[in-house]
Protein backbone atom coordinates (compact mmCIF):
# COMPACT_ATOMS: atom_id res chain seq x y z
CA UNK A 1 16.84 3.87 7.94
CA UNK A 2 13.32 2.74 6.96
CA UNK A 3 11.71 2.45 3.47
CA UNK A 4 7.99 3.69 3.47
CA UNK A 5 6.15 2.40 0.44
CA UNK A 6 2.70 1.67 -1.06
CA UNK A 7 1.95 -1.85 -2.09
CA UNK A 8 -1.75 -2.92 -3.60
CA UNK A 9 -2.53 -6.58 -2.31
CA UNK A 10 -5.39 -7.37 -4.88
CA UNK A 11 -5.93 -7.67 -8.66
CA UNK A 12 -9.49 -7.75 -10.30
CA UNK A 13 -9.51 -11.46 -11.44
CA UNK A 14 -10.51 -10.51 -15.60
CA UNK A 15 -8.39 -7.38 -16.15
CA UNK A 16 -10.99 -4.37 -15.13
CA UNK A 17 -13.81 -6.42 -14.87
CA UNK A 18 -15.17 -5.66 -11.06
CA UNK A 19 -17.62 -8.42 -11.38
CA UNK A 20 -15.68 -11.44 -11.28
CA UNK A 21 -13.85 -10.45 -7.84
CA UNK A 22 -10.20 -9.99 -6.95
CA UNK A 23 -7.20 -12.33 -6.80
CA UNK A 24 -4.68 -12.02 -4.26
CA UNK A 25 -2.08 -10.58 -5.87
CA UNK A 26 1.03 -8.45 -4.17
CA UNK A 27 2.12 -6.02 -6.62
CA UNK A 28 5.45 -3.94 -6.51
CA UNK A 29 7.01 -1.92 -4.03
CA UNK A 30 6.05 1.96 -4.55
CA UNK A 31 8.80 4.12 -2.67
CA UNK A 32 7.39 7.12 -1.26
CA UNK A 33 10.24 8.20 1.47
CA UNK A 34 13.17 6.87 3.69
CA UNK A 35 13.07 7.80 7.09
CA UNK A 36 15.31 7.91 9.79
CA UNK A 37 13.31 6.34 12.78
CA UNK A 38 10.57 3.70 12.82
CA UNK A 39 8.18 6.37 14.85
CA UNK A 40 8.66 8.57 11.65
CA UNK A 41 7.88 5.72 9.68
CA UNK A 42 4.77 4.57 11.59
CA UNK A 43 3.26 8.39 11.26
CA UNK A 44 3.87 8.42 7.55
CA UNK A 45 2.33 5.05 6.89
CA UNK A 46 -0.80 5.64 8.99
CA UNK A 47 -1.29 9.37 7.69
CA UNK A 48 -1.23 7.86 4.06
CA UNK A 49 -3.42 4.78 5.20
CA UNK A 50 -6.12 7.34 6.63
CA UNK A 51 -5.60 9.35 3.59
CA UNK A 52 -7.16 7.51 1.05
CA UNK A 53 -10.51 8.46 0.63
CA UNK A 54 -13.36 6.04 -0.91
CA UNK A 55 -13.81 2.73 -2.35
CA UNK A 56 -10.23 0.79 -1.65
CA UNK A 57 -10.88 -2.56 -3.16
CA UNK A 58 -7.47 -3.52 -4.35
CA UNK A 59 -6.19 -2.87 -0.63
CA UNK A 60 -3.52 -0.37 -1.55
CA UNK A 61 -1.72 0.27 1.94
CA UNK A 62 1.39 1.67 2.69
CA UNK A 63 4.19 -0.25 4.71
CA UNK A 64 7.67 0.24 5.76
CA UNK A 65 10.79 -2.22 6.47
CA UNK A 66 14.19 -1.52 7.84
CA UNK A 67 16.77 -1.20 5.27
């Protein structure tokens, strides 16, 4: 079984404010499915990781690790 999930890696470093950068900063866990095989999980993760459109500057990625 495999946990697919969304993590963002970055925080702006004031609160909102874009102008003073990001901080690395892993933030929590964000389920989105269990799967039963790691190919299942590897299609999920890259089909969400293609799906986000736009600007991504707090890295949000989805993952997955065996549970």
């Amino acid at each position: 079984m495999y946990h697919v999930f969304t993590r963002t890696w970055y925080k702006y470093t004031n609160g909102r404010n874009q102008k003073d950068g990001l901080t690395p900063h892993p933030g929590r866990k964000n389920t989105v499915r269990y799967v039963n095989t790691i190919e299942e999980a590897r299609e999920l993760c890259e089909s969400i990781n293609n799906g986000i459109k736009g600007p991504n500057p707090l890295s949000r990625k989805a993952e997955f690790s065996r549970e």
